[in-house]
PDB file of N, CA and C in Angstrom:
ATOM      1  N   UNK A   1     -11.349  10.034   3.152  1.00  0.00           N
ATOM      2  CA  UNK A   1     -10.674   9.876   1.877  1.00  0.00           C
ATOM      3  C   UNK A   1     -10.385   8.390   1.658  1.00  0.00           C
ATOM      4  N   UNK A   2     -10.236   8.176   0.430  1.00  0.00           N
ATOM      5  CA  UNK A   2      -9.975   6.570   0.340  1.00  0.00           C
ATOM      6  C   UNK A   2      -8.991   6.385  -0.525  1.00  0.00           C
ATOM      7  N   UNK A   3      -7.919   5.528   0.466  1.00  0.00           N
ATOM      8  CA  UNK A   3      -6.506   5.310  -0.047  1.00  0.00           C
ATOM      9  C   UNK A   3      -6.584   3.448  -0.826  1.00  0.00           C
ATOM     10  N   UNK A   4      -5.858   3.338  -1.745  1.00  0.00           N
ATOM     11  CA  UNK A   4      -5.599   2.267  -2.332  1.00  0.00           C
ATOM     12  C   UNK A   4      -5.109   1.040  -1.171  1.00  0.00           C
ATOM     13  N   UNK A   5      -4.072   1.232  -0.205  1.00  0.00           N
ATOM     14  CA  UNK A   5      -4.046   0.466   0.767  1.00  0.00           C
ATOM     15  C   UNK A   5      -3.969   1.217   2.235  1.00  0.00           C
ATOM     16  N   UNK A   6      -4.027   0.315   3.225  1.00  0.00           N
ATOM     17  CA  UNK A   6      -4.598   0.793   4.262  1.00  0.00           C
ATOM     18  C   UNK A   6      -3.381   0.986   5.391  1.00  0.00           C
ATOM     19  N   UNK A   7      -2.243   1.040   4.813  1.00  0.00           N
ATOM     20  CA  UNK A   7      -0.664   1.138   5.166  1.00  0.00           C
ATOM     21  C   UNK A   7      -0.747   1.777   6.571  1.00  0.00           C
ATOM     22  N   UNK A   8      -1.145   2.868   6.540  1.00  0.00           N
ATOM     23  CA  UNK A   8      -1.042   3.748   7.620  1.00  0.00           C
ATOM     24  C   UNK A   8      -2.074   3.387   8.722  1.00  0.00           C
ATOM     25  N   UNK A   9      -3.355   3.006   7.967  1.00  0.00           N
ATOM     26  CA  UNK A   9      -4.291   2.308   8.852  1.00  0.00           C
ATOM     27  C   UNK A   9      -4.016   0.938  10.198  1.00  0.00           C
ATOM     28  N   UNK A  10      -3.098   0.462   9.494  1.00  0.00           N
ATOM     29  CA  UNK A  10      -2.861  -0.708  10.437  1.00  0.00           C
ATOM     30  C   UNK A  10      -1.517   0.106  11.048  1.00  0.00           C
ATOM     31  N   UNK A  11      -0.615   0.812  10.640  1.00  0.00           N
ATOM     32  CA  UNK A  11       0.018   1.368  11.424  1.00  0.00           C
ATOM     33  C   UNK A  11      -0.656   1.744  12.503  1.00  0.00           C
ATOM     34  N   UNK A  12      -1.419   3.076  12.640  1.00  0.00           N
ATOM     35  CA  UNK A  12      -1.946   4.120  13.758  1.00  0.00           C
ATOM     36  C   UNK A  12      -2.724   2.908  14.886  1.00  0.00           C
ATOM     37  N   UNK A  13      -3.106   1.706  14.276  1.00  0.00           N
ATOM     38  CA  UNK A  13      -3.779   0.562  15.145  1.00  0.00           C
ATOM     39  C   UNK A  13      -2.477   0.213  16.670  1.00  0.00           C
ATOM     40  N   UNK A  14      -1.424   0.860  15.970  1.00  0.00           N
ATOM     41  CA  UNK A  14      -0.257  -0.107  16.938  1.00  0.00           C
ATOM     42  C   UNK A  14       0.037   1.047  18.051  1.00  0.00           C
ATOM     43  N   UNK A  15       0.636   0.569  19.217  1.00  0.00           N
ATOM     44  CA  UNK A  15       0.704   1.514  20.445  1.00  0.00           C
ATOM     45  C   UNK A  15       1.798   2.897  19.755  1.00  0.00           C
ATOM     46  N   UNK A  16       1.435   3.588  20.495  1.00  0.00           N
ATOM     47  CA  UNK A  16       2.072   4.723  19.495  1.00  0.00           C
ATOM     48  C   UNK A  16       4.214   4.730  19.196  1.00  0.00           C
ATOM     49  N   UNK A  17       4.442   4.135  20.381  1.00  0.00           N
ATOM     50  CA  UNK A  17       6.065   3.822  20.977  1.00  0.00           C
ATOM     51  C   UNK A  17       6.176   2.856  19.359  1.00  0.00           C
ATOM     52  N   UNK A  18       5.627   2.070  19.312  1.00  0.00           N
ATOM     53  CA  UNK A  18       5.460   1.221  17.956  1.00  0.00           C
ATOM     54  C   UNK A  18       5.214   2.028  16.551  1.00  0.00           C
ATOM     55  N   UNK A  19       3.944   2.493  16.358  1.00  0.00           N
ATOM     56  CA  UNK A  19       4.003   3.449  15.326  1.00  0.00           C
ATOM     57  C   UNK A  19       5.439   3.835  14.987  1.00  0.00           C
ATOM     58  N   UNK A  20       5.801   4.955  16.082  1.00  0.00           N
ATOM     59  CA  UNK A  20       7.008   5.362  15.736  1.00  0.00           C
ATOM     60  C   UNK A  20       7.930   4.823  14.864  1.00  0.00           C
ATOM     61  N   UNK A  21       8.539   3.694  15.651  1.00  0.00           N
ATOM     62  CA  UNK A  21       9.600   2.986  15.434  1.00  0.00           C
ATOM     63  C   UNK A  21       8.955   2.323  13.779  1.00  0.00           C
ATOM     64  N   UNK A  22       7.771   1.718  13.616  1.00  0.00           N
ATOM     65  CA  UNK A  22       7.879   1.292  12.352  1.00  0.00           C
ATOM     66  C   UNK A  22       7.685   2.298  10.933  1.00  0.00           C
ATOM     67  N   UNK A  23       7.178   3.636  11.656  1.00  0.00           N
ATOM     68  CA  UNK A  23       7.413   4.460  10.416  1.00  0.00           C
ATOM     69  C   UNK A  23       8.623   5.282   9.939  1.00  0.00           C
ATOM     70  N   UNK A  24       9.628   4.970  11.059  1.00  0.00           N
ATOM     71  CA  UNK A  24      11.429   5.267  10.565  1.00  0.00           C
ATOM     72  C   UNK A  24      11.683   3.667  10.651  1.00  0.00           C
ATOM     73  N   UNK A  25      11.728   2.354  10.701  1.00  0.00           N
ATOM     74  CA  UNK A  25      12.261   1.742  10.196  1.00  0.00           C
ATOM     75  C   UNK A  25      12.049   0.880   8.728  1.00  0.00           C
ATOM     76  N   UNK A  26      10.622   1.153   8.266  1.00  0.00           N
ATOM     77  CA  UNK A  26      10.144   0.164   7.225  1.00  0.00           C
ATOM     78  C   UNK A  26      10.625   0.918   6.117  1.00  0.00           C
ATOM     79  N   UNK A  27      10.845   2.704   6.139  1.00  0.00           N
ATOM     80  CA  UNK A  27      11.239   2.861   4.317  1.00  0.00           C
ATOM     81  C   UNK A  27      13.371   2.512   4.429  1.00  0.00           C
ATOM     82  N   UNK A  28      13.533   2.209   5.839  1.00  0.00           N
ATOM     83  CA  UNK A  28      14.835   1.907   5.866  1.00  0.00           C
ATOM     84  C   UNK A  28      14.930   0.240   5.037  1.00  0.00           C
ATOM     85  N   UNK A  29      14.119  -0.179   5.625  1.00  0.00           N
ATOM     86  CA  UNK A  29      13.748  -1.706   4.841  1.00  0.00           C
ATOM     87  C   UNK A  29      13.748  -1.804   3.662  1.00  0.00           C
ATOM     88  N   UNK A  30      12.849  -1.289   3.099  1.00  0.00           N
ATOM     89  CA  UNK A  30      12.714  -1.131   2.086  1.00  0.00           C
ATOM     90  C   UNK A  30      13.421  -0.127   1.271  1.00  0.00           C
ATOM     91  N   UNK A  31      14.717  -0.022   1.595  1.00  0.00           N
ATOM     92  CA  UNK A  31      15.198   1.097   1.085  1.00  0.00           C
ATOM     93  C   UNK A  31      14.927   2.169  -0.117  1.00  0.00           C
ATOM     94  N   UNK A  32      13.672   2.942   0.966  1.00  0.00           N
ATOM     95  CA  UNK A  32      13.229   4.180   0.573  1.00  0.00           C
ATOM     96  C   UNK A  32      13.068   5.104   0.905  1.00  0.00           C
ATOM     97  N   UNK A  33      13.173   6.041   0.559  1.00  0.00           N
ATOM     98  CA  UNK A  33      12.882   7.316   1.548  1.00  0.00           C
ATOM     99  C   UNK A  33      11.674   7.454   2.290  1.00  0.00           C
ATOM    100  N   UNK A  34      11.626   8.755   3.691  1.00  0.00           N
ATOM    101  CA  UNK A  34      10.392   8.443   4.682  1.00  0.00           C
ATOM    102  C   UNK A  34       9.382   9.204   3.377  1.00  0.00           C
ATOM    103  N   UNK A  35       9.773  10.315   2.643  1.00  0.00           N
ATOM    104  CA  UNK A  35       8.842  10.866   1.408  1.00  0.00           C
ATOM    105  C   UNK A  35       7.997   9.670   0.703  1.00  0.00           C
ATOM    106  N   UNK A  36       9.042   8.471   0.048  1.00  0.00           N
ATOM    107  CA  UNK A  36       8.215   7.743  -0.392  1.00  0.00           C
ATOM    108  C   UNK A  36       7.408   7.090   0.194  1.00  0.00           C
ATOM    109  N   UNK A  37       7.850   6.439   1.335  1.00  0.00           N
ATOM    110  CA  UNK A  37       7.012   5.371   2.090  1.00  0.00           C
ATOM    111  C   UNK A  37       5.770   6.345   2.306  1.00  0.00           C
ATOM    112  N   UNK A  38       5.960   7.476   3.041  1.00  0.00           N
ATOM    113  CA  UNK A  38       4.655   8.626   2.880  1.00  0.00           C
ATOM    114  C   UNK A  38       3.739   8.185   1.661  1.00  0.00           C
ATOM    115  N   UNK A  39       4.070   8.465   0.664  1.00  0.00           N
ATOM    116  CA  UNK A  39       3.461   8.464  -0.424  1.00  0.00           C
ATOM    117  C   UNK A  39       2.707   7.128  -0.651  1.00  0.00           C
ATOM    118  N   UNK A  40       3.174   6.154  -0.285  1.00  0.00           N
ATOM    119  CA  UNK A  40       2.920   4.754  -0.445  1.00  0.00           C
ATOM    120  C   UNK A  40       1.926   4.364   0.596  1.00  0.00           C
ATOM    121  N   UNK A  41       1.458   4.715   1.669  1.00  0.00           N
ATOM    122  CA  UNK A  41       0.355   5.495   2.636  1.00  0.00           C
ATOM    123  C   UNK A  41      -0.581   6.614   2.122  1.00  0.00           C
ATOM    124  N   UNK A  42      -0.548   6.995   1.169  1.00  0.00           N
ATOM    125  CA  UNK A  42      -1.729   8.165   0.840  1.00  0.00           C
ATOM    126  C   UNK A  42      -1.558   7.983  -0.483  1.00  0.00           C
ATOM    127  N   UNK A  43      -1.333   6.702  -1.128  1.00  0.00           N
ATOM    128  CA  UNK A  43      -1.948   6.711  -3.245  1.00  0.00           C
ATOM    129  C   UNK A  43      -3.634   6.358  -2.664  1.00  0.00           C
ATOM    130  N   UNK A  44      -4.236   7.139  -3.519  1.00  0.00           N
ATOM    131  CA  UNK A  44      -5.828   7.420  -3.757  1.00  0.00           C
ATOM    132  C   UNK A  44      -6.193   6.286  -4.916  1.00  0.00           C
ATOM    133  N   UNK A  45      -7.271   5.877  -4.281  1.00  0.00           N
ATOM    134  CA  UNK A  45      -8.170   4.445  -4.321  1.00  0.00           C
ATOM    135  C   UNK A  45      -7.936   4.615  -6.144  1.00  0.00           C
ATOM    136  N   UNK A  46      -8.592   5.811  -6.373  1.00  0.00           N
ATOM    137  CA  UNK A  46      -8.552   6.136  -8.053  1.00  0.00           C
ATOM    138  C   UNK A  46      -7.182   6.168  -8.343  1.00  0.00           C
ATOM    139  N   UNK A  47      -6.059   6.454  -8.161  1.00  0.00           N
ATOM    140  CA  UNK A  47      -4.580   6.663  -8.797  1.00  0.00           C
ATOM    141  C   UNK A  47      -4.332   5.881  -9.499  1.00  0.00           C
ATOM    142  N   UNK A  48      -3.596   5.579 -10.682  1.00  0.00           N
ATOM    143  CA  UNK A  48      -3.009   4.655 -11.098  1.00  0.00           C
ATOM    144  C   UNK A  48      -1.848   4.211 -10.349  1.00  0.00           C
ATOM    145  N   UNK A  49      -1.209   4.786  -9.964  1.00  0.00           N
ATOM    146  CA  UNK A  49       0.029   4.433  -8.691  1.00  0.00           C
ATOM    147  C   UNK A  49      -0.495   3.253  -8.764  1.00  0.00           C
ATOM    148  N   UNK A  50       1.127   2.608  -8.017  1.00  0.00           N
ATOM    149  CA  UNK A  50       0.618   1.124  -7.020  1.00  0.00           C
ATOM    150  C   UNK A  50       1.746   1.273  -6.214  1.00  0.00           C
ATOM    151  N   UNK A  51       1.976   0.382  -4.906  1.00  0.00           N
ATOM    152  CA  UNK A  51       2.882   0.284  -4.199  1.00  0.00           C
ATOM    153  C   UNK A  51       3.669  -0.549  -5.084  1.00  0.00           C
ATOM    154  N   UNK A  52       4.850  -1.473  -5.888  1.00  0.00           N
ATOM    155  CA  UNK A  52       5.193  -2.157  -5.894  1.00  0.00           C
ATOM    156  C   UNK A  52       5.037  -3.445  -5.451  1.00  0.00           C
ATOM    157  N   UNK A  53       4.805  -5.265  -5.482  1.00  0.00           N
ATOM    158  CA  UNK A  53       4.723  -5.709  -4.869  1.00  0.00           C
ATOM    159  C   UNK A  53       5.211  -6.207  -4.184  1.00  0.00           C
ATOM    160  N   UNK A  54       6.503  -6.679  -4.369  1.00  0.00           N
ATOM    161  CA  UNK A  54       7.838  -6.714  -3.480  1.00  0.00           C
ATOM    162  C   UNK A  54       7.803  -5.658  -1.959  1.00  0.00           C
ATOM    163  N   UNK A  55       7.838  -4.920  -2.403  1.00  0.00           N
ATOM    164  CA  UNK A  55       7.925  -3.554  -1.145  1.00  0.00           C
ATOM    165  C   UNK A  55       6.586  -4.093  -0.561  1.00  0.00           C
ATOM    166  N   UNK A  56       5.065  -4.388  -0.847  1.00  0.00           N
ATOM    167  CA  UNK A  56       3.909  -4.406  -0.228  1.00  0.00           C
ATOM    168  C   UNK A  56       3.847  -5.863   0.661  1.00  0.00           C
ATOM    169  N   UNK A  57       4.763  -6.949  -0.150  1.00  0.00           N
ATOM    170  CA  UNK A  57       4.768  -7.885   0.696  1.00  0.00           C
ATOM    171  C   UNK A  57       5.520  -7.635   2.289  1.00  0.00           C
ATOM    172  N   UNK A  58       7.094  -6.986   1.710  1.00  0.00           N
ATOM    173  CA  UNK A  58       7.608  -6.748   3.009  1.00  0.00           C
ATOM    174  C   UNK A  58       7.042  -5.854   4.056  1.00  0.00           C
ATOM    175  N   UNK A  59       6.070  -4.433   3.599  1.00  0.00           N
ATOM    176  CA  UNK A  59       5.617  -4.058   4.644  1.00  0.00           C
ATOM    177  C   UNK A  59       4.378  -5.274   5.337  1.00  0.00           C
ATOM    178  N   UNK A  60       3.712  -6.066   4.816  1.00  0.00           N
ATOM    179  CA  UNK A  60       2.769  -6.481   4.832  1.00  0.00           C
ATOM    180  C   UNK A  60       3.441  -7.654   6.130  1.00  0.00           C
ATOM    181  N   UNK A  61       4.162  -8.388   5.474  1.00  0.00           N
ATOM    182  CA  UNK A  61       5.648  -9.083   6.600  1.00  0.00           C
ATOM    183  C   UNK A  61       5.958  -8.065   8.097  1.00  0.00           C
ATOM    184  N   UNK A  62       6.084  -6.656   8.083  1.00  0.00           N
ATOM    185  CA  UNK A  62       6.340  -5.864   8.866  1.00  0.00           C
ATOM    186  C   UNK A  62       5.432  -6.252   9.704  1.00  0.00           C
ATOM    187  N   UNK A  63       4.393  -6.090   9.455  1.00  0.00           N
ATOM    188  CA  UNK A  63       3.215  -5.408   9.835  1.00  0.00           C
ATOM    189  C   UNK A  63       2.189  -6.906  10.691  1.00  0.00           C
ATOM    190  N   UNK A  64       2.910  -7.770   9.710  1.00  0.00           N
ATOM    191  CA  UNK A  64       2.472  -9.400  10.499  1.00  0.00           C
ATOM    192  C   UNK A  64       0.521  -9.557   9.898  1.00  0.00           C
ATOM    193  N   UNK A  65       0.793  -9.641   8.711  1.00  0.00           N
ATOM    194  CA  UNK A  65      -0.715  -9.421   7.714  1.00  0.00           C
ATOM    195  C   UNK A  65      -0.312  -9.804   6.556  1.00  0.00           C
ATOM    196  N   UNK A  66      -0.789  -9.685   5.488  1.00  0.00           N
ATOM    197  CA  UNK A  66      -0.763 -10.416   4.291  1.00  0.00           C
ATOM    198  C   UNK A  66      -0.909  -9.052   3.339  1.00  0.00           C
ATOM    199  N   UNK A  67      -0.173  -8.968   2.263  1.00  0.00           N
ATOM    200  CA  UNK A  67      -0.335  -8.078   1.150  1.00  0.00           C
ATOM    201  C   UNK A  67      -2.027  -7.693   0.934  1.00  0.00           C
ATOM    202  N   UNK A  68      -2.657  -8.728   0.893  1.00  0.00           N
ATOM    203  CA  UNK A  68      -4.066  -8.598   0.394  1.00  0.00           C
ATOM    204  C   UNK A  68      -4.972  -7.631   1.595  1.00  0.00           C
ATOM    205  N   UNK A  69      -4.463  -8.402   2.643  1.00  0.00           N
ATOM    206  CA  UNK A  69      -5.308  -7.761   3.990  1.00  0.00           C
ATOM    207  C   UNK A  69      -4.678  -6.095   3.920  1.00  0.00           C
ATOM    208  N   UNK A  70      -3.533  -5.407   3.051  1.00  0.00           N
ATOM    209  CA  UNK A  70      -3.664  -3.725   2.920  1.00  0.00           C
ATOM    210  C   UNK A  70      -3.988  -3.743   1.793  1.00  0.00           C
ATOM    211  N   UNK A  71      -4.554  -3.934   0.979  1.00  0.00           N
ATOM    212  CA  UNK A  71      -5.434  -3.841  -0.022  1.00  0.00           C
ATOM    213  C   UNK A  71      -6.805  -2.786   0.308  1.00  0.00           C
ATOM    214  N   UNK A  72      -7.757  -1.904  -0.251  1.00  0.00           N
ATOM    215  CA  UNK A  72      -8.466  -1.397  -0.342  1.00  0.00           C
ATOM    216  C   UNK A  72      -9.439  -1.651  -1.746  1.00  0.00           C
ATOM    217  N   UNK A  73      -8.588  -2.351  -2.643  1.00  0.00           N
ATOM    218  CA  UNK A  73      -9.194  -2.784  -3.836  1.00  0.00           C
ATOM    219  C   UNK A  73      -9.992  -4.128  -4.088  1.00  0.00           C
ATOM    220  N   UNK A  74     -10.324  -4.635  -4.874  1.00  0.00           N
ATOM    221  CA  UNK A  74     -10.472  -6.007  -5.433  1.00  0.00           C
ATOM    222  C   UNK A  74     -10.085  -6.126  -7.144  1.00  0.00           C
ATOM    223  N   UNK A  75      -9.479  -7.019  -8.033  1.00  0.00           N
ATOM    224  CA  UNK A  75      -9.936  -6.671  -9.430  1.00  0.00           C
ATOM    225  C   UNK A  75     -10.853  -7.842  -9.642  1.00  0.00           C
ATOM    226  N   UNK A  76     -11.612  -7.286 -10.275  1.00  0.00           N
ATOM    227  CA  UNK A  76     -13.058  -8.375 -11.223  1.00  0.00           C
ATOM    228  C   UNK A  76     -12.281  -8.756 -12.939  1.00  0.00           C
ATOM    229  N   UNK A  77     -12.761  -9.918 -12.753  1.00  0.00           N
ATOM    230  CA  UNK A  77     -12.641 -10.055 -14.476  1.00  0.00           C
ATOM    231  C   UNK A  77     -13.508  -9.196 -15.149  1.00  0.00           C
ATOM    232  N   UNK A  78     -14.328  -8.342 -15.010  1.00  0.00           N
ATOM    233  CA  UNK A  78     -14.927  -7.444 -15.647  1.00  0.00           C
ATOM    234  C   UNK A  78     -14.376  -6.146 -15.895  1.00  0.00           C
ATOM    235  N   UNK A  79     -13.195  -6.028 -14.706  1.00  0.00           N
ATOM    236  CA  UNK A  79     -12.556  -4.790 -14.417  1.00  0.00           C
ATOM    237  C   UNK A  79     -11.349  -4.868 -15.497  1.00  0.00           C
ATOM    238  N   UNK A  80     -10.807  -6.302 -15.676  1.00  0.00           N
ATOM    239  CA  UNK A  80      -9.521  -6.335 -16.682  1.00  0.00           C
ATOM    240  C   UNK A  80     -10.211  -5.962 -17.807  1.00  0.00           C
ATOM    241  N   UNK A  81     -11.243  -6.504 -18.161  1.00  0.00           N
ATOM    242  CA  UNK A  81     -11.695  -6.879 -19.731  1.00  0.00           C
ATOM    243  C   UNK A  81     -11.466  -5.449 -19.769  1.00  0.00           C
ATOM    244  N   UNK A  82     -12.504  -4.232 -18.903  1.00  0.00           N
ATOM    245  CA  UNK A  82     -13.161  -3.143 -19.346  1.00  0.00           C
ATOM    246  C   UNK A  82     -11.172  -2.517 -19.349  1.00  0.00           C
ATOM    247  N   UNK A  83     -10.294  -2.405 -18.472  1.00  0.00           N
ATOM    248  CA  UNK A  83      -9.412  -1.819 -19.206  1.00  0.00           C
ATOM    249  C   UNK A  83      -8.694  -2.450 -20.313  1.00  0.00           C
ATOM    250  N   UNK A  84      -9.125  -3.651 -20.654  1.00  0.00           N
ATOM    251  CA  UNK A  84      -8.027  -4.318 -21.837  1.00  0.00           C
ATOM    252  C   UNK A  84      -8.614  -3.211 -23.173  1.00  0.00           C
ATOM    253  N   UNK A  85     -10.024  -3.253 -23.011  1.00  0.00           N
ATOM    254  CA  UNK A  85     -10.549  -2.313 -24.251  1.00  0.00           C
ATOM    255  C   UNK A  85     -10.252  -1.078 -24.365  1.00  0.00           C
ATOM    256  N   UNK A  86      -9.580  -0.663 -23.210  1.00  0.00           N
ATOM    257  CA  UNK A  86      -9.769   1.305 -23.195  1.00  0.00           C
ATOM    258  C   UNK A  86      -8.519   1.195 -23.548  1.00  0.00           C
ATOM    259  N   UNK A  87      -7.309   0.298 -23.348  1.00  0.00           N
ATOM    260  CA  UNK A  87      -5.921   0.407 -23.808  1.00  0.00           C
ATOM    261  C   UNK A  87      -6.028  -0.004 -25.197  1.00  0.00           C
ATOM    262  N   UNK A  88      -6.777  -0.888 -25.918  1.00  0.00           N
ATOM    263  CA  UNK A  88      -6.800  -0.548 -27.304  1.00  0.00           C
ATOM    264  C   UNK A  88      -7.727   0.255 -27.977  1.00  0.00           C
ATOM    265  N   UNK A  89      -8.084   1.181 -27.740  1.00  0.00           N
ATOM    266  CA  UNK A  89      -8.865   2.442 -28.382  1.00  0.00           C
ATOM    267  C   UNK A  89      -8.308   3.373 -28.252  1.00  0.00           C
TER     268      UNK A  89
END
């Protein structure tokens, strides 16, 4: 399946004693629930969702990586244009 960022991906990379601990402490961080932070780990590549970017930097800070490096996307200037037109039609 293909998720918008790779949140959980670089999680499951870490020794599992670790995992743990950062998937009950980061929606504490970010003060959110473990539901949301869940959710924020499984938005689909297609969703309109986004993580917030505030929240994506700090997990990204967590995690010792860069916002971009959990990215799964890219945008093209071809990609804005084509939605600038579908929002005015």
């Amino acid at each position: 399946m293909n998720f918008k960022y790779n949140i959980k991906e670089k999680m499951l990379r870490l020794p599992m004693i670790d995992y743990k601990k950062v998937r009950k402490e980061l929606p504490k961080l970010l003060g959110k629930t473990l539901r949301t932070f869940d959710r924020y780990c499984s938005i689909k590549l297609d969703e309109f969702t986004d993580v917030p970017a505030q929240d994506l930097d700090i997990i990204a800070t967590y995690l010792n990586c860069t916002a971009n490096d959990l990215k799964n996307y890219f945008i093209t200037k071809m990609g804005i244009i084509k939605h600038k037109i579908t929002q005015h039609h």
